[in-house]
Protein backbone atom coordinates (compact mmCIF):
# COMPACT_ATOMS: atom_id res chain seq x y z
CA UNK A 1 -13.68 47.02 -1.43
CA UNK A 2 -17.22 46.05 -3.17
CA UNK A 3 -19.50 43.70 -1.30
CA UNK A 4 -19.64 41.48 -4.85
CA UNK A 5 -15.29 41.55 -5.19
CA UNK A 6 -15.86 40.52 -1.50
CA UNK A 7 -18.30 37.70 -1.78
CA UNK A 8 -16.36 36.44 -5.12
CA UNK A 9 -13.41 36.26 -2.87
CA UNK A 10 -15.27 33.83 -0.41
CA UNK A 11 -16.46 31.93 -2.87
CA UNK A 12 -12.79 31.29 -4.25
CA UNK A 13 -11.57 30.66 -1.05
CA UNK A 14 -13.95 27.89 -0.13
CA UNK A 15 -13.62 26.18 -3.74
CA UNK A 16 -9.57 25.73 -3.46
CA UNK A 17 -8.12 24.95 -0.02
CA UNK A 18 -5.43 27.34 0.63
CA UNK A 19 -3.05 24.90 1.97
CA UNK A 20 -3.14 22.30 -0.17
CA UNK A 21 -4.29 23.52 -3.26
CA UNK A 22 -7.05 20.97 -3.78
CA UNK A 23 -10.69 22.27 -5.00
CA UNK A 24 -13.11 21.52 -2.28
CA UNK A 25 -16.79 21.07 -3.59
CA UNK A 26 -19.56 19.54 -1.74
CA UNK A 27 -20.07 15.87 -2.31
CA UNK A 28 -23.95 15.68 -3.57
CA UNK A 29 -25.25 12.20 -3.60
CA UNK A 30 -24.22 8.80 -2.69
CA UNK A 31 -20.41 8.11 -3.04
CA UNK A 32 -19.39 4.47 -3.54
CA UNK A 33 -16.93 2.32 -1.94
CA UNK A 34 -15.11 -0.89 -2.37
CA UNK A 35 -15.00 -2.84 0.69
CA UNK A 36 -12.83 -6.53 0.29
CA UNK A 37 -10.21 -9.00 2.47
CA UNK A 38 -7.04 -9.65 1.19
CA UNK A 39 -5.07 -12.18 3.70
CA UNK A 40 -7.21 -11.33 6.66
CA UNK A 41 -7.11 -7.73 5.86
CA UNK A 42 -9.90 -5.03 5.13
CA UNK A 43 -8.95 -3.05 2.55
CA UNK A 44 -11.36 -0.03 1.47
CA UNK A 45 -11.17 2.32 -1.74
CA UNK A 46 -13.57 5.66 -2.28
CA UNK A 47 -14.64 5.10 -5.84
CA UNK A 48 -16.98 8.12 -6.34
CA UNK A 49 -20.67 8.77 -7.57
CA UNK A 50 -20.65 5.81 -10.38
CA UNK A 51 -22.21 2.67 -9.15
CA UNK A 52 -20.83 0.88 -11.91
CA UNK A 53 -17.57 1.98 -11.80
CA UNK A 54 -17.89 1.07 -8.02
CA UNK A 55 -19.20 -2.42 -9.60
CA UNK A 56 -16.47 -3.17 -12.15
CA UNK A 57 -13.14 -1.88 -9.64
CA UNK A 58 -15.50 -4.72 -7.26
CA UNK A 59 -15.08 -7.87 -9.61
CA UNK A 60 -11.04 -6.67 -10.59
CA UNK A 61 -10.57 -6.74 -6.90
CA UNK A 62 -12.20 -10.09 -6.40
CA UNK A 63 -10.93 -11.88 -9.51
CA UNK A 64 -7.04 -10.53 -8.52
CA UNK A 65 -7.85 -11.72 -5.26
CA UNK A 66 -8.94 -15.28 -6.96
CA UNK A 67 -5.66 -15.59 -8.53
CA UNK A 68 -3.74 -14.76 -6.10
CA UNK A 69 -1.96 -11.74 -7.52
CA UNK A 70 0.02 -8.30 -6.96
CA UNK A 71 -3.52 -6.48 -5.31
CA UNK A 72 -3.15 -2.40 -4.22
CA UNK A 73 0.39 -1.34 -3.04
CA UNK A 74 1.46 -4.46 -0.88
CA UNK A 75 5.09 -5.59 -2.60
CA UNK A 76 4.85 -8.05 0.40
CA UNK A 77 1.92 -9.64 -1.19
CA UNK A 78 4.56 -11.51 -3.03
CA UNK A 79 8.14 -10.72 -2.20
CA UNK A 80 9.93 -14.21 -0.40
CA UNK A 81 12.54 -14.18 2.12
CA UNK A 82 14.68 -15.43 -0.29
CA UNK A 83 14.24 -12.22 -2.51
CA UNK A 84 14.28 -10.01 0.18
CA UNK A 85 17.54 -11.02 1.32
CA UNK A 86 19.20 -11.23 -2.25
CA UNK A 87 17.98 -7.83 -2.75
CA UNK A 88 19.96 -6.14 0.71
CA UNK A 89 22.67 -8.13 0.03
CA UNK A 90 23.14 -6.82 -3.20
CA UNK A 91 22.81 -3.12 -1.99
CA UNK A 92 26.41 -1.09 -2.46
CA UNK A 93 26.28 0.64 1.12
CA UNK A 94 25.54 -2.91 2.47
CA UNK A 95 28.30 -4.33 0.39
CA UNK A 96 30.18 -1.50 1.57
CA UNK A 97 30.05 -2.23 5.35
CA UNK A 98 32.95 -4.26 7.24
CA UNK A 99 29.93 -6.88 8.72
CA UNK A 100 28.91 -7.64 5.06
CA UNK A 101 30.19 -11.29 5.89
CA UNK A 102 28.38 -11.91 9.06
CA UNK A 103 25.12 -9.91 7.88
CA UNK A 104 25.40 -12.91 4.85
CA UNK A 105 25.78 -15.51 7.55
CA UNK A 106 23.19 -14.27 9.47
CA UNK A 107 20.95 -14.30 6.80
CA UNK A 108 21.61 -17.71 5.34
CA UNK A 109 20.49 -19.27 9.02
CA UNK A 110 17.86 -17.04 9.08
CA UNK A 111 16.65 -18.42 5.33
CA UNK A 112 17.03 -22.12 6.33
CA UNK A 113 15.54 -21.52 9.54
CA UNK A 114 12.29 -19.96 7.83
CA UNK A 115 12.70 -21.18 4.68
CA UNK A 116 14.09 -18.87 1.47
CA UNK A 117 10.52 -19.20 -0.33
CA UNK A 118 8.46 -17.97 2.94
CA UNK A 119 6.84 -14.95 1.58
CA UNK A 120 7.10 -12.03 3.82
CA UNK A 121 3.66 -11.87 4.26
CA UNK A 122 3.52 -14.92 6.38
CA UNK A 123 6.42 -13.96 8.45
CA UNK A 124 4.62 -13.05 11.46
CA UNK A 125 5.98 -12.07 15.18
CA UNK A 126 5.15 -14.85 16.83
CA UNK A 127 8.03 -17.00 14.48
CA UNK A 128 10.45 -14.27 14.59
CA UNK A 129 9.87 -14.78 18.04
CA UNK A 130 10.48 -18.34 18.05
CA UNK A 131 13.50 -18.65 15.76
């Protein structure tokens, strides 16, 4: 084998990960990131080498955050007990069970105990705990 069929070989090998399949290049420069709180928690995106990109995913971020709405993957960000319980009850293998009754009882004490338009968000261990 040539030294250069060698050396293109390494060169190959270090640009796409073997693994994954991902190309692997050396990060030059500064690489941005989006640092915010959403209900108490940090939440952190990599946006790359474009400060103003970096600027502009900033202010969505904020202004989402301002409304109040749907921000990053979170469904529980605005799903309510209410929903959530509609939503298993209505599932077939749920329906299909021979405790679909009591699971619906359950649930209904559960809902007026927390209340049917607590989001899930605010459900936290400490009232599980008390219920």
């Amino acid at each position: 084998m040539a030294e250069g069929e060698t050396t293109r070989k390494v060169k190959k090998a270090r640009e796409k990960c073997l693994s994954c399949g991902f190309r692997l290049r050396k990060a030059s420069g500064r690489v941005y990131w989006v640092e915010y709180y959403v209900n108490g928690r940090r939440k952190r995106e990599r946006i790359g080498p474009n400060k103003d990109a970096a600027e502009q995913r900033l202010r969505e971020a904020l202004k989402l955050r301002a409304e109040e709405r749907y921000i990053g993957k979170d469904p529980a960000a605005r799903l309510t007990l209410g929903e959530l319980c509609k939503w298993y009850l209505d599932l077939p293998e749920v329906k299909a069970k021979d405790s679909y009754l009591r699971d619906k009882q359950l649930l209904s004490h559960v809902k007026r105990i927390l209340g049917e338009s607590t989001k899930i968000k605010d459900i936290t261990s400490g009232r599980v705990e008390s219920y």
